[in-house]
PDB file of N, CA and C in Angstrom:
ATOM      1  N   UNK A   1       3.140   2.055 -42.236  1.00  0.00           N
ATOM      2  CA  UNK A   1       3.636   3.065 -41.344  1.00  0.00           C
ATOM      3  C   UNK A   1       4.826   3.734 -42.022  1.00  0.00           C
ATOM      4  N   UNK A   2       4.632   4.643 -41.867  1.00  0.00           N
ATOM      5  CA  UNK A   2       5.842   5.841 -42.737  1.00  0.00           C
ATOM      6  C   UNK A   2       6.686   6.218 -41.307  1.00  0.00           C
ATOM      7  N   UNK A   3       8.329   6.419 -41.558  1.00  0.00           N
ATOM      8  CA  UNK A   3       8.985   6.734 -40.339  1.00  0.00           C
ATOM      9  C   UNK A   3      10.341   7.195 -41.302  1.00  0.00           C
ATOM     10  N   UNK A   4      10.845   8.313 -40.673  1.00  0.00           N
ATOM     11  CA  UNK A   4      11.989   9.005 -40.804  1.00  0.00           C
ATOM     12  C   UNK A   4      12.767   8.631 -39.772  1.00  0.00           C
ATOM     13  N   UNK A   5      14.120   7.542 -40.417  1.00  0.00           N
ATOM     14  CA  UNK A   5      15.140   7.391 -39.835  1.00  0.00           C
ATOM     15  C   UNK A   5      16.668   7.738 -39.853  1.00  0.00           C
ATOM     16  N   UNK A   6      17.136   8.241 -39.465  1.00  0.00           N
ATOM     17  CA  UNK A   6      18.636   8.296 -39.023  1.00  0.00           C
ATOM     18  C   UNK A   6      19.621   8.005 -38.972  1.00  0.00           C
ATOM     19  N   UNK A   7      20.577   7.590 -39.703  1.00  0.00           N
ATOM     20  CA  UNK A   7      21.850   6.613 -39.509  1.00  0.00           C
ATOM     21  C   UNK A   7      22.613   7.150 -38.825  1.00  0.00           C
ATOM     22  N   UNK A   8      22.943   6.651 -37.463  1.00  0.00           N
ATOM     23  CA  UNK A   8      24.079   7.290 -36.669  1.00  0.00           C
ATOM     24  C   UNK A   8      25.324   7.585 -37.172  1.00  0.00           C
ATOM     25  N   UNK A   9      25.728   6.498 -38.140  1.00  0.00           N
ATOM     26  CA  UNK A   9      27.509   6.540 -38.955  1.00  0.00           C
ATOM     27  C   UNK A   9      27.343   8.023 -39.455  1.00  0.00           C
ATOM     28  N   UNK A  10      26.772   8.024 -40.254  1.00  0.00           N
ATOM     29  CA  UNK A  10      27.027   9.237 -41.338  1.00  0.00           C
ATOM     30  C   UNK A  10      25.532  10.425 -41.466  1.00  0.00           C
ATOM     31  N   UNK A  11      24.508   9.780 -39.950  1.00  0.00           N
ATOM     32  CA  UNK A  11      23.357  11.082 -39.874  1.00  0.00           C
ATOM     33  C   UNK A  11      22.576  11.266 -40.971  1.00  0.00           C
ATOM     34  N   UNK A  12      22.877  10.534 -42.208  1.00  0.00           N
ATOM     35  CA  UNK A  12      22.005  10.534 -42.942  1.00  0.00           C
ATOM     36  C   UNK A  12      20.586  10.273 -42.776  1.00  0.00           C
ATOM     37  N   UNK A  13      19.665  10.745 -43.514  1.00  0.00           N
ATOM     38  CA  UNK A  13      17.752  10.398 -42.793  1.00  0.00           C
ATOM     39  C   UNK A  13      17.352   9.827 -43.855  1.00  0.00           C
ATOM     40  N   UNK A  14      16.444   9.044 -44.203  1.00  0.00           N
ATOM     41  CA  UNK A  14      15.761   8.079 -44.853  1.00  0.00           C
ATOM     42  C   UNK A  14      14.257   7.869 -44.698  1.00  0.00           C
ATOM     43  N   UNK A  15      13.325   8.144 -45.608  1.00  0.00           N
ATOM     44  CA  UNK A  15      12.302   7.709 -45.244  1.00  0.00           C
ATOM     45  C   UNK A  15      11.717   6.286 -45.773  1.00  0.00           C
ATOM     46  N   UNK A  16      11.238   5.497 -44.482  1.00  0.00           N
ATOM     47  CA  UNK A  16      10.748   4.014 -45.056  1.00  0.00           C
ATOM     48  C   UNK A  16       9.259   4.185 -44.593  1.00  0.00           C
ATOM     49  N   UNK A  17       9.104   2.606 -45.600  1.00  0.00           N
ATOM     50  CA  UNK A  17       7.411   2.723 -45.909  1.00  0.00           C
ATOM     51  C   UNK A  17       7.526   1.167 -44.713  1.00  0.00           C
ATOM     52  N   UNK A  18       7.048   1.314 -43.645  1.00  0.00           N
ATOM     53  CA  UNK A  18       6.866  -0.244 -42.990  1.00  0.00           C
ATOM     54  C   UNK A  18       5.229  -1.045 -43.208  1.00  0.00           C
ATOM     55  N   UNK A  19       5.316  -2.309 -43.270  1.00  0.00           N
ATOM     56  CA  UNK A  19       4.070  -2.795 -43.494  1.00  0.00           C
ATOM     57  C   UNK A  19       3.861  -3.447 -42.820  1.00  0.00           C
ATOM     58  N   UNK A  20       2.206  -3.878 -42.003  1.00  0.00           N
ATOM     59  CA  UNK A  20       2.234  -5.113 -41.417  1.00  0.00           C
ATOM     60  C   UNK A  20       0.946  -5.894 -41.438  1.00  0.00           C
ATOM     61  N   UNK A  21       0.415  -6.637 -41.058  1.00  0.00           N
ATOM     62  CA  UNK A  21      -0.680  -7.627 -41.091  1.00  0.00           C
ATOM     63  C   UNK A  21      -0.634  -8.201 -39.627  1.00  0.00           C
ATOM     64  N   UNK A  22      -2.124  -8.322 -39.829  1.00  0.00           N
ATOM     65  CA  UNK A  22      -3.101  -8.204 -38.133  1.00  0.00           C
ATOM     66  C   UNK A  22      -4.049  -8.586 -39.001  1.00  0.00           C
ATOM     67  N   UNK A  23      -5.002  -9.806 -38.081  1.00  0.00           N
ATOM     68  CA  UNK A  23      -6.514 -10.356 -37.956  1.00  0.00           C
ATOM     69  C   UNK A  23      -6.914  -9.535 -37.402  1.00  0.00           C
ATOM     70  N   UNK A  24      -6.885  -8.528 -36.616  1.00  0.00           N
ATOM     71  CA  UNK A  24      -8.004  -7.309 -35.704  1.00  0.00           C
ATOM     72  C   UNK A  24      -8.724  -6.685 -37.136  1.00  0.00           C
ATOM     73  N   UNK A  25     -10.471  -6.819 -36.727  1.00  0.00           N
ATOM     74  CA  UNK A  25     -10.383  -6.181 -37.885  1.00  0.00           C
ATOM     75  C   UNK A  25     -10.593  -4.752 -37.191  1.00  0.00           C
ATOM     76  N   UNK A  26     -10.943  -3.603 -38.634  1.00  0.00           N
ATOM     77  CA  UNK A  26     -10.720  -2.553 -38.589  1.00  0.00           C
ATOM     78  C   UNK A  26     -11.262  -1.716 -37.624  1.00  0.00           C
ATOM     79  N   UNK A  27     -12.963  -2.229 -36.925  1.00  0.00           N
ATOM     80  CA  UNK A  27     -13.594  -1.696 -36.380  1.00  0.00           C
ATOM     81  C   UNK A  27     -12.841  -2.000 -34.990  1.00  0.00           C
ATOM     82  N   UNK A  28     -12.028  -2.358 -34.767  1.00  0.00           N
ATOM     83  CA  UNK A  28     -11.462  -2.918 -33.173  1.00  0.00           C
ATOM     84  C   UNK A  28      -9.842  -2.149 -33.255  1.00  0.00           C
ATOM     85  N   UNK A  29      -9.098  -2.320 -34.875  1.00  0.00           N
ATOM     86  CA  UNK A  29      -7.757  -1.466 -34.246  1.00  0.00           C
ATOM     87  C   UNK A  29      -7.826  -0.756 -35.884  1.00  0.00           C
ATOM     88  N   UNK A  30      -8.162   0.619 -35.720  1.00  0.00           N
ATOM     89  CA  UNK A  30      -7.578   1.640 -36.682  1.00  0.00           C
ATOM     90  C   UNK A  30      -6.260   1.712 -36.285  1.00  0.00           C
ATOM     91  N   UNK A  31      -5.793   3.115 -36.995  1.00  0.00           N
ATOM     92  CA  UNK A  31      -4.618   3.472 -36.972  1.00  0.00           C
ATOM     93  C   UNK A  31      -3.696   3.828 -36.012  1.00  0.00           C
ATOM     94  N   UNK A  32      -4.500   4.788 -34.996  1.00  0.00           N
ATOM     95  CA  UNK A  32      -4.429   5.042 -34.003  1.00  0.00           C
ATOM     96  C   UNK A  32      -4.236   3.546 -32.706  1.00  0.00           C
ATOM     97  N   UNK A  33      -5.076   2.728 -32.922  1.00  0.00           N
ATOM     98  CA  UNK A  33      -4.938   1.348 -32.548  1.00  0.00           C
ATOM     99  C   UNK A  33      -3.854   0.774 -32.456  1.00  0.00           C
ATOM    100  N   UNK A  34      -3.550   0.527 -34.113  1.00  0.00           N
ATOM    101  CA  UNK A  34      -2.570  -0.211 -34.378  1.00  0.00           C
ATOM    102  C   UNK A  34      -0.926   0.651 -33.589  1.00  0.00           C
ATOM    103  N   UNK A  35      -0.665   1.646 -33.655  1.00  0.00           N
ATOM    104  CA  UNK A  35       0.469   2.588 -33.474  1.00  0.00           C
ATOM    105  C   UNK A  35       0.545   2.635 -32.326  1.00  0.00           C
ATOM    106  N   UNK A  36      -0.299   2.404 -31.463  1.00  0.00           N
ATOM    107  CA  UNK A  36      -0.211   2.063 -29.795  1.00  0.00           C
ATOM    108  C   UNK A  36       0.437   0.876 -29.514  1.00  0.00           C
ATOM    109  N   UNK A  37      -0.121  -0.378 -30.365  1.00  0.00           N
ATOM    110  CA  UNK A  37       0.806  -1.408 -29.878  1.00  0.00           C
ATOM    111  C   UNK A  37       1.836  -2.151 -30.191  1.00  0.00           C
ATOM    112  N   UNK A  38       2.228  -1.113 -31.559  1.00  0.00           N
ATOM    113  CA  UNK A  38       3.463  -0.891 -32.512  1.00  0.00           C
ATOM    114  C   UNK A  38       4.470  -0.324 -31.208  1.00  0.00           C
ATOM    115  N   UNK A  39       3.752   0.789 -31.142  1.00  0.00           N
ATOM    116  CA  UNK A  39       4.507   0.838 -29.834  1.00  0.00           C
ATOM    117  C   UNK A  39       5.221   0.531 -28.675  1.00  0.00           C
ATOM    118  N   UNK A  40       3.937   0.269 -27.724  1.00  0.00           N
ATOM    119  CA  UNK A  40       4.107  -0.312 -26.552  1.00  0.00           C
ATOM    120  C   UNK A  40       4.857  -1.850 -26.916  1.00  0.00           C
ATOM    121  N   UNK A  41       5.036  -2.904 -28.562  1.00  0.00           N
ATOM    122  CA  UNK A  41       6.102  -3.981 -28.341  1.00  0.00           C
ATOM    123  C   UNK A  41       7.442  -3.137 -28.160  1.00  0.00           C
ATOM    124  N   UNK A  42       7.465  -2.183 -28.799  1.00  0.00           N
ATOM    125  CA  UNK A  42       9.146  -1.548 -28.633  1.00  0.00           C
ATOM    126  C   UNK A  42       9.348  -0.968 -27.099  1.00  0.00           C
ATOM    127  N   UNK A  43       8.744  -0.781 -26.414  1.00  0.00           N
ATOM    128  CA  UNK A  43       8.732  -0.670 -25.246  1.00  0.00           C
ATOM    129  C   UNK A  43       8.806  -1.674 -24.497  1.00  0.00           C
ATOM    130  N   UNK A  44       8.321  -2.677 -24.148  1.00  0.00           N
ATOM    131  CA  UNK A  44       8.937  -3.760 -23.713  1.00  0.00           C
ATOM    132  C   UNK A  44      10.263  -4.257 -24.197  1.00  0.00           C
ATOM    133  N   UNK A  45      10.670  -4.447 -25.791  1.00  0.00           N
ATOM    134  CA  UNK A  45      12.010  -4.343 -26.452  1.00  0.00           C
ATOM    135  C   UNK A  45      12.603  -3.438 -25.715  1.00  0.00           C
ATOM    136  N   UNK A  46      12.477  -2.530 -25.592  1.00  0.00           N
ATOM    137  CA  UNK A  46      13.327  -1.214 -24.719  1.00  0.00           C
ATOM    138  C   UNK A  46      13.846  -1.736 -23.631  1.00  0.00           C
ATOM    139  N   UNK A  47      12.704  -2.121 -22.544  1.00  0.00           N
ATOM    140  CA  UNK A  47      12.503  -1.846 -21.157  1.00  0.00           C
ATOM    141  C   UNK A  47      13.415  -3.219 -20.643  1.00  0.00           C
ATOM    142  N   UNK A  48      13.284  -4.543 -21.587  1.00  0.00           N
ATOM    143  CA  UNK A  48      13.516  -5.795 -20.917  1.00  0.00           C
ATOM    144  C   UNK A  48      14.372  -6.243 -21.716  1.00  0.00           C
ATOM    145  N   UNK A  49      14.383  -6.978 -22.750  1.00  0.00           N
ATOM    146  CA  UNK A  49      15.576  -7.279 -23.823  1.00  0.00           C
ATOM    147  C   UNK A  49      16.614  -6.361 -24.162  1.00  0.00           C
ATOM    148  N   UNK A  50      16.006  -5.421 -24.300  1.00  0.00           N
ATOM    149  CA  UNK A  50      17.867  -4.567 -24.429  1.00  0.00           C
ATOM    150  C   UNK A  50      18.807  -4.144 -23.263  1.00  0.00           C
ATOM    151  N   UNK A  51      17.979  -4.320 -22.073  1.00  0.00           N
ATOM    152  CA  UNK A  51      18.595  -4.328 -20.775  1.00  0.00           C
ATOM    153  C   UNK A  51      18.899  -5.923 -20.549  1.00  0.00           C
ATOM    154  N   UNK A  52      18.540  -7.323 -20.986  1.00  0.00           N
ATOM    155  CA  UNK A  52      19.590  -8.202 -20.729  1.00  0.00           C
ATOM    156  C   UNK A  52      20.596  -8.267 -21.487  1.00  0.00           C
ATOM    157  N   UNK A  53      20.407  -7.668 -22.445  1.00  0.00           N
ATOM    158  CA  UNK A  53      21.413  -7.886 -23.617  1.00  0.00           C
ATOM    159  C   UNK A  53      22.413  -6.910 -23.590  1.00  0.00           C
ATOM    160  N   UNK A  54      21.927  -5.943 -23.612  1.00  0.00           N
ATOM    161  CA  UNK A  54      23.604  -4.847 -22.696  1.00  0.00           C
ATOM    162  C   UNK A  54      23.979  -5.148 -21.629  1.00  0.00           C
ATOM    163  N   UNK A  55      23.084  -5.119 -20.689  1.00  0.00           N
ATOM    164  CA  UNK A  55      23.690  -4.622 -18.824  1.00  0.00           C
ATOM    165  C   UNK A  55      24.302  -6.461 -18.264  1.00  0.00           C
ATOM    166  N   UNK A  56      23.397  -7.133 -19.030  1.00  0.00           N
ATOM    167  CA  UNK A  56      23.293  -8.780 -18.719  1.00  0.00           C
ATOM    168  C   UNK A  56      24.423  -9.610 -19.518  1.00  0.00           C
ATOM    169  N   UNK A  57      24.960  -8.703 -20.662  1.00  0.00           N
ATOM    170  CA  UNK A  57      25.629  -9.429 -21.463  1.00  0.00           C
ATOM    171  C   UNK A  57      25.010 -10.955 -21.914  1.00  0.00           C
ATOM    172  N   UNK A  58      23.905 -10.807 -22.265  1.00  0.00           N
ATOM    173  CA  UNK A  58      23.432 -12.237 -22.079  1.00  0.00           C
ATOM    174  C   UNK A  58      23.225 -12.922 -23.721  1.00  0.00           C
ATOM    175  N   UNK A  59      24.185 -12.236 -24.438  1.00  0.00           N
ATOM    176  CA  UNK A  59      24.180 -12.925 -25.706  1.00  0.00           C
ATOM    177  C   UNK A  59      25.616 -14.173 -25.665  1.00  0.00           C
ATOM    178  N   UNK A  60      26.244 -13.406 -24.986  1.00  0.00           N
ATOM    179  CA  UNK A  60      27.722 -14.338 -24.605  1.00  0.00           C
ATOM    180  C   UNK A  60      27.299 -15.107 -23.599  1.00  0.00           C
ATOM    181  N   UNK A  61      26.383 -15.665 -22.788  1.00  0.00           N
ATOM    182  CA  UNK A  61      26.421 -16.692 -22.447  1.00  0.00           C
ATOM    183  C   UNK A  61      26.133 -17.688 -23.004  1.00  0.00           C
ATOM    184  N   UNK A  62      26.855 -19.097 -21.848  1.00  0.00           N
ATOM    185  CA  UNK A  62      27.523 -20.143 -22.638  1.00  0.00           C
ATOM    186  C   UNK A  62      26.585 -21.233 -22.083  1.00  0.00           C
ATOM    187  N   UNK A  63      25.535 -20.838 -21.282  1.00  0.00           N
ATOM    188  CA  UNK A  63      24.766 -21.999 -20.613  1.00  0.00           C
ATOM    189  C   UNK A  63      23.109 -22.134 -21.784  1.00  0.00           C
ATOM    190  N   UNK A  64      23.464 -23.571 -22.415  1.00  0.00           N
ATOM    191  CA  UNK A  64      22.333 -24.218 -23.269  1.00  0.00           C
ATOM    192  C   UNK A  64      21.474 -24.791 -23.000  1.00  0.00           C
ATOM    193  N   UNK A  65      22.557 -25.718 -21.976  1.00  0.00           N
ATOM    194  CA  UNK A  65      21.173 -27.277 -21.893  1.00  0.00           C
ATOM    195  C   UNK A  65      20.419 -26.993 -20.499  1.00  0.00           C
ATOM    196  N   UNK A  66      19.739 -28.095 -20.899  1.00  0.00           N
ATOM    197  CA  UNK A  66      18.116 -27.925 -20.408  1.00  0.00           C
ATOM    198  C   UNK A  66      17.421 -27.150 -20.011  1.00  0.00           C
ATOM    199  N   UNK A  67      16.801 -27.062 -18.836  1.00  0.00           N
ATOM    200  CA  UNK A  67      16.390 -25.608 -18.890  1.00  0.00           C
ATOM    201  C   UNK A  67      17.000 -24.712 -18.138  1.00  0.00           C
ATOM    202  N   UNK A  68      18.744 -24.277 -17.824  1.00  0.00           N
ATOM    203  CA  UNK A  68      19.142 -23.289 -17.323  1.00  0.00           C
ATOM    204  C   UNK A  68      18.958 -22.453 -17.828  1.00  0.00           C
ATOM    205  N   UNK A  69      19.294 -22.083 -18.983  1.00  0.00           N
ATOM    206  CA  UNK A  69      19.353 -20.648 -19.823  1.00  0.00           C
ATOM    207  C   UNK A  69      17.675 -20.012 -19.551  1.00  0.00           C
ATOM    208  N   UNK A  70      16.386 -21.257 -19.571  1.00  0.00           N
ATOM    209  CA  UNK A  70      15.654 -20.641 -19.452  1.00  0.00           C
ATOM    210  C   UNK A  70      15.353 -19.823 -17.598  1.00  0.00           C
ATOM    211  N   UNK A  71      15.886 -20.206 -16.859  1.00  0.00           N
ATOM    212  CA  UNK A  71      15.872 -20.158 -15.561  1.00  0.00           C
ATOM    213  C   UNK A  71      16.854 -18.924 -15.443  1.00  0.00           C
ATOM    214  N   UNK A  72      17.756 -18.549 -15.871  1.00  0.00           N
ATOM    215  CA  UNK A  72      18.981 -17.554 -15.881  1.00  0.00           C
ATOM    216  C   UNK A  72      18.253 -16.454 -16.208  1.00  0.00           C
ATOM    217  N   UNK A  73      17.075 -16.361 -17.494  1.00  0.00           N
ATOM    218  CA  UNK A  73      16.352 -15.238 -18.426  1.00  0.00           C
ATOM    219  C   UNK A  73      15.541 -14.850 -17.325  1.00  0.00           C
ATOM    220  N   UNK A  74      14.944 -15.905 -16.350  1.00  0.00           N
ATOM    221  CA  UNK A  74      14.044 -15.377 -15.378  1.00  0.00           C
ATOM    222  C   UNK A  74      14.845 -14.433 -14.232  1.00  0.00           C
ATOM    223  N   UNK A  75      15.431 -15.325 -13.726  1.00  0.00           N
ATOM    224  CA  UNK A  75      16.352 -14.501 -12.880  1.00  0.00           C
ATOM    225  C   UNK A  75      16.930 -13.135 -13.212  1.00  0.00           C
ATOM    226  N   UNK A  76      17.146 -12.614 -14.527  1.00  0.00           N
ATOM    227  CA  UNK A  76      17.625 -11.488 -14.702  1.00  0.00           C
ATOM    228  C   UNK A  76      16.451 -10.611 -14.925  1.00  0.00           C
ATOM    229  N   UNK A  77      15.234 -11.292 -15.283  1.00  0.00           N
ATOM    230  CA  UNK A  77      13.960 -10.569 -15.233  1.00  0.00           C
ATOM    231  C   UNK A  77      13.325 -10.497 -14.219  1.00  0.00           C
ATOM    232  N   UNK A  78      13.565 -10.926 -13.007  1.00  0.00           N
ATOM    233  CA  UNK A  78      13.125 -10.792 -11.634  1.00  0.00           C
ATOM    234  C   UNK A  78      14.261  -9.778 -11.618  1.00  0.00           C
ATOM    235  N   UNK A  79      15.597  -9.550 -11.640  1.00  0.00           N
ATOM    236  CA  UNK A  79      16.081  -8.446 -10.795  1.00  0.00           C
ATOM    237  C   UNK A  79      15.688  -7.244 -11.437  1.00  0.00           C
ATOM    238  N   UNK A  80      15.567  -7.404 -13.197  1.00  0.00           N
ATOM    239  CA  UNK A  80      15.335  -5.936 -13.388  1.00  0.00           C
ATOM    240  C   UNK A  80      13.991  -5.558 -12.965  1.00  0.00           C
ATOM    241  N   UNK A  81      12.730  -6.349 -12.934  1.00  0.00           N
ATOM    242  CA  UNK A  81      11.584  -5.984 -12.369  1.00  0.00           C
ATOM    243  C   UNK A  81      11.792  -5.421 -10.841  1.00  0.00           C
ATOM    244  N   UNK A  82      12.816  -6.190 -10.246  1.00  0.00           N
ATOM    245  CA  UNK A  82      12.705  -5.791  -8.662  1.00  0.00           C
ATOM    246  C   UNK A  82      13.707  -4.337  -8.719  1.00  0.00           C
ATOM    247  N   UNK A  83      14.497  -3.964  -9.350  1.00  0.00           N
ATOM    248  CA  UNK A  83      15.134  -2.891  -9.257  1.00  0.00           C
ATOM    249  C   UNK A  83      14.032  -1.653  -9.614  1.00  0.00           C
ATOM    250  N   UNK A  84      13.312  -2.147 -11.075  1.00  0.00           N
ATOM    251  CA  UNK A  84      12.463  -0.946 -11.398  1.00  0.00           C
ATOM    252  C   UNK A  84      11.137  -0.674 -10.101  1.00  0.00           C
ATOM    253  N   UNK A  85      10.874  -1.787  -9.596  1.00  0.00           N
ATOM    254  CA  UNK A  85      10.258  -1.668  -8.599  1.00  0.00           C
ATOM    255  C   UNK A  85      10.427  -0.481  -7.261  1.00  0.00           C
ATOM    256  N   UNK A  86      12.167  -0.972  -6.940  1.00  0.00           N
ATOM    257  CA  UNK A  86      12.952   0.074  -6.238  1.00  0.00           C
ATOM    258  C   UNK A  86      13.431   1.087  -6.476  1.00  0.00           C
ATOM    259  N   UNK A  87      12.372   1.524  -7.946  1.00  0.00           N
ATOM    260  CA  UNK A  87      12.625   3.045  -8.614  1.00  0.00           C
ATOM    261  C   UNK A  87      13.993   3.359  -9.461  1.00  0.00           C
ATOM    262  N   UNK A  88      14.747   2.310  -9.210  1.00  0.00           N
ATOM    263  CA  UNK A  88      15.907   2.595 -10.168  1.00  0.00           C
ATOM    264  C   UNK A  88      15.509   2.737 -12.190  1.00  0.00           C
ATOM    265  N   UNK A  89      16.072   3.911 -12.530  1.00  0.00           N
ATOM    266  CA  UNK A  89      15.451   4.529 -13.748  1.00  0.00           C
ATOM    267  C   UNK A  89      16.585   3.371 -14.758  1.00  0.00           C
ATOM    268  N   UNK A  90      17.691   3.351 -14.315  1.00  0.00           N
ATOM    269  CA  UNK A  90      18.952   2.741 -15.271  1.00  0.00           C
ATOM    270  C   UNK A  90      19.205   1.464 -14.527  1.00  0.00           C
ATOM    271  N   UNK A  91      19.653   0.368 -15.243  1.00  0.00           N
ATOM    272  CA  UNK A  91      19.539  -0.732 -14.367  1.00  0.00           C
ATOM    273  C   UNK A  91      21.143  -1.144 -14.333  1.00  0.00           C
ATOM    274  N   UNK A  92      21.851  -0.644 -15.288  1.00  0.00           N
ATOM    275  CA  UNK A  92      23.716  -0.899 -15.002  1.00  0.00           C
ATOM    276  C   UNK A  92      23.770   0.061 -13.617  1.00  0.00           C
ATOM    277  N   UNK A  93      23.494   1.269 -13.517  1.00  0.00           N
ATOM    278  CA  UNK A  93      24.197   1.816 -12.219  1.00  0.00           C
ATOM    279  C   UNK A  93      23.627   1.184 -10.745  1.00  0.00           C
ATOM    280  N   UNK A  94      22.844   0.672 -10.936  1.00  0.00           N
ATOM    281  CA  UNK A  94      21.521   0.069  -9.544  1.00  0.00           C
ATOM    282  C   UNK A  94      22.178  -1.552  -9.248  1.00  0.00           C
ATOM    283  N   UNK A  95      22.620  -1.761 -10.622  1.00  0.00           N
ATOM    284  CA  UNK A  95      22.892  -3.225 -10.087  1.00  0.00           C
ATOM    285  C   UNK A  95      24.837  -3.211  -9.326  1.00  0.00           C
ATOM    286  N   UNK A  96      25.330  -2.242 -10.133  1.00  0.00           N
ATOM    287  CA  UNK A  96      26.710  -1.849  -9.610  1.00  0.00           C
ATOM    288  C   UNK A  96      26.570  -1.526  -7.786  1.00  0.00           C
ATOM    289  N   UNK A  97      25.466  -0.376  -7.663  1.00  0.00           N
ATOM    290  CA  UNK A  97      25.050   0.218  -6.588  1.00  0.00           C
ATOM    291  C   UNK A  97      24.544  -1.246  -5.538  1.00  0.00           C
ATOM    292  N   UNK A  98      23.556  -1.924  -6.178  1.00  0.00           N
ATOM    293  CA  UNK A  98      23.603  -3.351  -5.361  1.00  0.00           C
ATOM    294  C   UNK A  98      24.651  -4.089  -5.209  1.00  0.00           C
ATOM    295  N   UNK A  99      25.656  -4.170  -5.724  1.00  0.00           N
ATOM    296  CA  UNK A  99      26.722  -5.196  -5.749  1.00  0.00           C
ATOM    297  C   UNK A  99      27.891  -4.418  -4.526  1.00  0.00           C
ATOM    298  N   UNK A 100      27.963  -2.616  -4.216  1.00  0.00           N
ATOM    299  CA  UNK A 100      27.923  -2.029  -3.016  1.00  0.00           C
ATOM    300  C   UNK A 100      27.847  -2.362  -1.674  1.00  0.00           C
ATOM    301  N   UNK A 101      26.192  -2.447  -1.961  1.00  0.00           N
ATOM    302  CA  UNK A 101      25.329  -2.300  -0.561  1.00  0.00           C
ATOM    303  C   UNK A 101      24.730  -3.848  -0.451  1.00  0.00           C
ATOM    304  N   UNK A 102      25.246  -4.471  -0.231  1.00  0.00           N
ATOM    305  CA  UNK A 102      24.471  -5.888   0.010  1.00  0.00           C
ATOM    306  C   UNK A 102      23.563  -5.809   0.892  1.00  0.00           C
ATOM    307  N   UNK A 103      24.080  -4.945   1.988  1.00  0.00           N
ATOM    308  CA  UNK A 103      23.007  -5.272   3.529  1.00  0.00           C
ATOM    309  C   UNK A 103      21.646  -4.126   2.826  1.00  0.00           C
ATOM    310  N   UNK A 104      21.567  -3.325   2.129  1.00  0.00           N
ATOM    311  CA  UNK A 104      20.286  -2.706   1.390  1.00  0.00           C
ATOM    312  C   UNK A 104      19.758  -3.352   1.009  1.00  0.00           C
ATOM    313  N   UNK A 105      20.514  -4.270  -0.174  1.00  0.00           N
ATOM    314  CA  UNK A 105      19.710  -5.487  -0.860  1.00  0.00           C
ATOM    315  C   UNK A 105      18.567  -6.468   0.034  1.00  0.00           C
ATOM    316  N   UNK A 106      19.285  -6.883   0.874  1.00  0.00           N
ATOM    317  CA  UNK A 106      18.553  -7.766   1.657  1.00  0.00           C
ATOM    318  C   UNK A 106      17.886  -7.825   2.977  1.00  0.00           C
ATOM    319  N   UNK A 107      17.970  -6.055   3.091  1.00  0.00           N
ATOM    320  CA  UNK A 107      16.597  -5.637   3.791  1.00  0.00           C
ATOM    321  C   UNK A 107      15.456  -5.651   2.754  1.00  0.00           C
ATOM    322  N   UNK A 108      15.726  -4.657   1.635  1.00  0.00           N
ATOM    323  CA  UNK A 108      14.931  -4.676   0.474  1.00  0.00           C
ATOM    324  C   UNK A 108      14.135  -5.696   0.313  1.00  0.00           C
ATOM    325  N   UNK A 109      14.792  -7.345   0.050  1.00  0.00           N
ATOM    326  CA  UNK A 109      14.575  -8.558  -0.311  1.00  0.00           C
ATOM    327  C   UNK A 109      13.680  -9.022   0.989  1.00  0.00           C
ATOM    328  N   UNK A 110      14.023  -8.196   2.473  1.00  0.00           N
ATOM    329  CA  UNK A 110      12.919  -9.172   3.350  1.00  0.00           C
ATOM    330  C   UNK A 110      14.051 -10.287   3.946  1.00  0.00           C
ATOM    331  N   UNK A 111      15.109 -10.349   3.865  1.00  0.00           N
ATOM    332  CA  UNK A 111      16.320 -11.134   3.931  1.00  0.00           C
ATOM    333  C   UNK A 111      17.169 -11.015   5.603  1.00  0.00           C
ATOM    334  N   UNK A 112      17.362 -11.156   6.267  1.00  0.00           N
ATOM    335  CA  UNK A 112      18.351 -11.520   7.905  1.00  0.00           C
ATOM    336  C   UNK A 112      18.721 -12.081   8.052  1.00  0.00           C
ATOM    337  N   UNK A 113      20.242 -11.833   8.137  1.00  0.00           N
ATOM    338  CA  UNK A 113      21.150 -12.768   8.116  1.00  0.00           C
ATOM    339  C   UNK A 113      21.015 -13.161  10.039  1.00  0.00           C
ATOM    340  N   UNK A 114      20.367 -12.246  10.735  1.00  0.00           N
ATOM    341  CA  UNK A 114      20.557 -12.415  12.073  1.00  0.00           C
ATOM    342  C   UNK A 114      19.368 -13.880  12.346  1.00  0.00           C
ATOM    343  N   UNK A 115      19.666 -14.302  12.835  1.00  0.00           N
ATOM    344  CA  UNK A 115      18.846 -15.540  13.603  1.00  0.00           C
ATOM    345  C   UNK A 115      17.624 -15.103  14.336  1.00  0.00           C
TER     346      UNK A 115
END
């Protein structure tokens, strides 16, 4: 894959040659194939990991053992699924906006605090 990139510091452009390897054979993913799901991984990269890792700060956390950290990754992937759900396009201003409106939240959620 050939791609013209950009360096933000100094805007300079660069062209690289990327390579990769796949068992699909050819008759199942040409080029066109392959560049779809070249794709669509950076899209999930987009959509889910770079939103815990900015909005989640979740490289600085300090929780290791057992399986919290894995239980914490879910939890922040249930809210951003449930926010994108609730149409929110950006997930820092929605979760600020939830941290607001609690009583939204937990109509949203199906949640009564009334008895």
């Amino acid at each position: 894959m050939e791609r013209c990139v950009r360096k933000l510091a100094t805007k300079k452009k660069t062209l690289e040659m990327a390579w990769g390897i796949t068992s699909v054979p050819r008759a199942r993913g040409g080029p066109k194939e392959l560049l779809e799901w070249n794709r669509g991984h950076w899209c999930i990269e987009d959509r889910v990991h770079w939103v815990r890792d900015v909005t989640f700060d979740e490289d600085r956390c300090r929780v290791r053992r057992g399986g919290a950290a894995q239980v914490l990754a879910g939890l922040r992937n249930l809210a951003i699924g449930l926010l994108r759900l609730a149409g929110a396009k950006y997930i820092a201003p929605a979760l600020r906006h939830c941290s607001w409106h609690l009583d939204k939240v937990l109509r949203l959620l199906g949640v009564s605090l009334r008895g």
